[in-house]
Protein backbone atom coordinates (compact mmCIF):
# COMPACT_ATOMS: atom_id res chain seq x y z
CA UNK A 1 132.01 50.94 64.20
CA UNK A 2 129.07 52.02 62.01
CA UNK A 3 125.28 52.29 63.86
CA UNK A 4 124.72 49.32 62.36
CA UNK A 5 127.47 46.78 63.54
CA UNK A 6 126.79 48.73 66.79
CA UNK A 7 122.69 47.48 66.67
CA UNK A 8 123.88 43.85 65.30
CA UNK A 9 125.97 43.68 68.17
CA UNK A 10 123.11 44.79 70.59
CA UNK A 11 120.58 42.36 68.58
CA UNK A 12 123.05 39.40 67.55
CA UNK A 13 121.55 38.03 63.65
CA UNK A 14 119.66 41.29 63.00
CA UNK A 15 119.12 41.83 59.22
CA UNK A 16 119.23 45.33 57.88
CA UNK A 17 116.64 46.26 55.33
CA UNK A 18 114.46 49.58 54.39
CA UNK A 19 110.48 48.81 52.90
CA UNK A 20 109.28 49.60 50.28
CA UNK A 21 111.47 49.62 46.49
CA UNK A 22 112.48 53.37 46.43
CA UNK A 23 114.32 55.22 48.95
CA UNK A 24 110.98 57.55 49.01
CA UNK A 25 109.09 54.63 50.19
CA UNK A 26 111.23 53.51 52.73
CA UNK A 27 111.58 56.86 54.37
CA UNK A 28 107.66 56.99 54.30
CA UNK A 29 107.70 53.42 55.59
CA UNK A 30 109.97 53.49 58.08
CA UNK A 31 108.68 56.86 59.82
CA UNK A 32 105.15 54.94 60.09
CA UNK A 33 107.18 52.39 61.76
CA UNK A 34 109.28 54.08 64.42
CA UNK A 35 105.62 56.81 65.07
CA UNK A 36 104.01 53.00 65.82
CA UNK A 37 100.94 53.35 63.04
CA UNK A 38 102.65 50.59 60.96
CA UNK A 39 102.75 47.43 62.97
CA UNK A 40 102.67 44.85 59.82
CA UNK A 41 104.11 43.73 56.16
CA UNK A 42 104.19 41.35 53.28
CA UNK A 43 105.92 40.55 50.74
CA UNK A 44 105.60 37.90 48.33
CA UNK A 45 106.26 34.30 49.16
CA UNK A 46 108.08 33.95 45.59
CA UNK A 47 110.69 36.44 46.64
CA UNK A 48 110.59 35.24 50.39
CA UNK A 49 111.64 31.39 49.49
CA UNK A 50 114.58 33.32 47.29
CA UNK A 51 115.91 35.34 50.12
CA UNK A 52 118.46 33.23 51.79
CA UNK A 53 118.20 35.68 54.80
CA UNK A 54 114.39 35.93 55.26
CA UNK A 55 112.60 36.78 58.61
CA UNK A 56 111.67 34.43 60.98
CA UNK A 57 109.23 34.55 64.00
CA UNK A 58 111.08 36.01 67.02
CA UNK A 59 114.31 37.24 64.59
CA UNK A 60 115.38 41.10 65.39
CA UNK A 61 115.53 43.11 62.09
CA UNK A 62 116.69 46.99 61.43
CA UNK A 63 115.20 49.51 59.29
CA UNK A 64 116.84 51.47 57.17
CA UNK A 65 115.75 54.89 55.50
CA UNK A 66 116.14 55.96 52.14
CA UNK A 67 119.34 56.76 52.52
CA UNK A 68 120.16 53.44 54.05
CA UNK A 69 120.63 54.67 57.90
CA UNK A 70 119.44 52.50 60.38
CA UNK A 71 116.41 54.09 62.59
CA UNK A 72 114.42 51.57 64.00
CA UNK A 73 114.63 47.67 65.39
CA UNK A 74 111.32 45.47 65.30
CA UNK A 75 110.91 41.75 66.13
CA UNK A 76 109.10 39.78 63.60
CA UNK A 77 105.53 38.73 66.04
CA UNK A 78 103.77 36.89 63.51
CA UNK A 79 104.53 35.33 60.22
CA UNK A 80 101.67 33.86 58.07
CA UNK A 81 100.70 32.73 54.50
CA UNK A 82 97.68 34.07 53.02
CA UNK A 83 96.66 34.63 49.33
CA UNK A 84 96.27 38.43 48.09
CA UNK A 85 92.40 38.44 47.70
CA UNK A 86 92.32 36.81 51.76
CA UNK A 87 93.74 40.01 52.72
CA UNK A 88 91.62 41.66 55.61
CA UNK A 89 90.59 45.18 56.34
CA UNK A 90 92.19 44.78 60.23
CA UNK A 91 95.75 43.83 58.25
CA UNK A 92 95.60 46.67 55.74
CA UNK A 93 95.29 48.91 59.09
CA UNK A 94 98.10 47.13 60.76
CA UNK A 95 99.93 48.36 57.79
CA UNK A 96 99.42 51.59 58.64
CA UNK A 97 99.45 53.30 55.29
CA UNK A 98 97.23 56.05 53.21
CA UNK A 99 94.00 55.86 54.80
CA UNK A 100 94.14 52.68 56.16
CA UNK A 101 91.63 51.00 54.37
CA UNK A 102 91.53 47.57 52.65
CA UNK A 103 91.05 49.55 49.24
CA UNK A 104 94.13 51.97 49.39
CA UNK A 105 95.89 48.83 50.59
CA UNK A 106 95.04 46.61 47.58
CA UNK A 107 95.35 49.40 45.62
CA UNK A 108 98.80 49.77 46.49
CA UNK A 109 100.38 46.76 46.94
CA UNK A 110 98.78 45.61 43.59
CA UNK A 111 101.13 48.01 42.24
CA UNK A 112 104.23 47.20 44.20
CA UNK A 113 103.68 43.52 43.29
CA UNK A 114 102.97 44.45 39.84
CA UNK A 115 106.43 46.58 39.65
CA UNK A 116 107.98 43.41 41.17
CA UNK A 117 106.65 41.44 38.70
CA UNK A 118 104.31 38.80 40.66
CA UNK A 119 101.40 40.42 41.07
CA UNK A 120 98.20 37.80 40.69
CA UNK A 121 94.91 38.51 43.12
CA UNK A 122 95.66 34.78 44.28
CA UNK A 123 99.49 35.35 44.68
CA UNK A 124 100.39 33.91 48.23
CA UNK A 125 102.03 36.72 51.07
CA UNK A 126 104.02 36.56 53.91
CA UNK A 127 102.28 38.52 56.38
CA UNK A 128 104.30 39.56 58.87
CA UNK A 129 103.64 41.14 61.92
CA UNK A 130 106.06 42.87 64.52
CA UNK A 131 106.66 45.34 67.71
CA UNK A 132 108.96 48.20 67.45
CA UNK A 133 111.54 47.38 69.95
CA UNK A 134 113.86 50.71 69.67
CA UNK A 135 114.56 53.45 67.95
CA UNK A 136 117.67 54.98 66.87
């Protein structure tokens, strides 16, 4: 039984997924997680309402690395819509990334939306927030 069918059996529904869209990113990502800096995420509402498997408040969800190795669990907390340009500085800290400021934060994700292919500064998020429950 791999680590992971051992943490979906421990946290029955758990999706499996690493942040980010390089396995550089989710190693960077996932480390914030499991040290407890990053606490919160988005993604795009277009590619949420085509996931078939997207979080919901209260599901259990496993990070993955870069290399696709499970080391953390988190609970989704929170789960809201807001538009891109309604982004706030205390979410870009919950984040937990670069400097933690509402400009490295725009800065960034306006380029991960833009390599995704929906960026617009009205775009709606999912802001999600969550607890890290265990580490692996």
């Amino acid at each position: 039984m791999t680590m992971i069918n051992q943490l979906q059996a421990k946290y029955p529904h758990a999706l499996a997924w690493a942040i980010g869209d390089n396995p550089q990113m989710a190693d960077e990502l996932a480390a914030l997680v499991v040290a407890g800096q990053k606490t919160a995420s988005c993604g795009s509402l277009a590619s949420f309402m085509s996931d078939s498997a997207a979080p919901q408040v209260g599901s259990y969800h496993i990070i993955l690395n870069g290399q696709q190795e499970p080391v953390c669990v988190i609970r989704m907390v929170s789960m809201r819509l807001v538009k891109f340009c309604d982004i706030t500085e205390e979410f870009a800290r919950k984040e937990g990334e670069g400097d933690l400021s509402l400009a490295y934060w725009r800065k960034e994700h306006q380029a991960f939306f833009t390599r995704e292919g929906t960026f617009s500064e009205e775009m709606e998020l999912i802001a999600e927030e969550f607890q890290l429950i265990e580490v692996v």
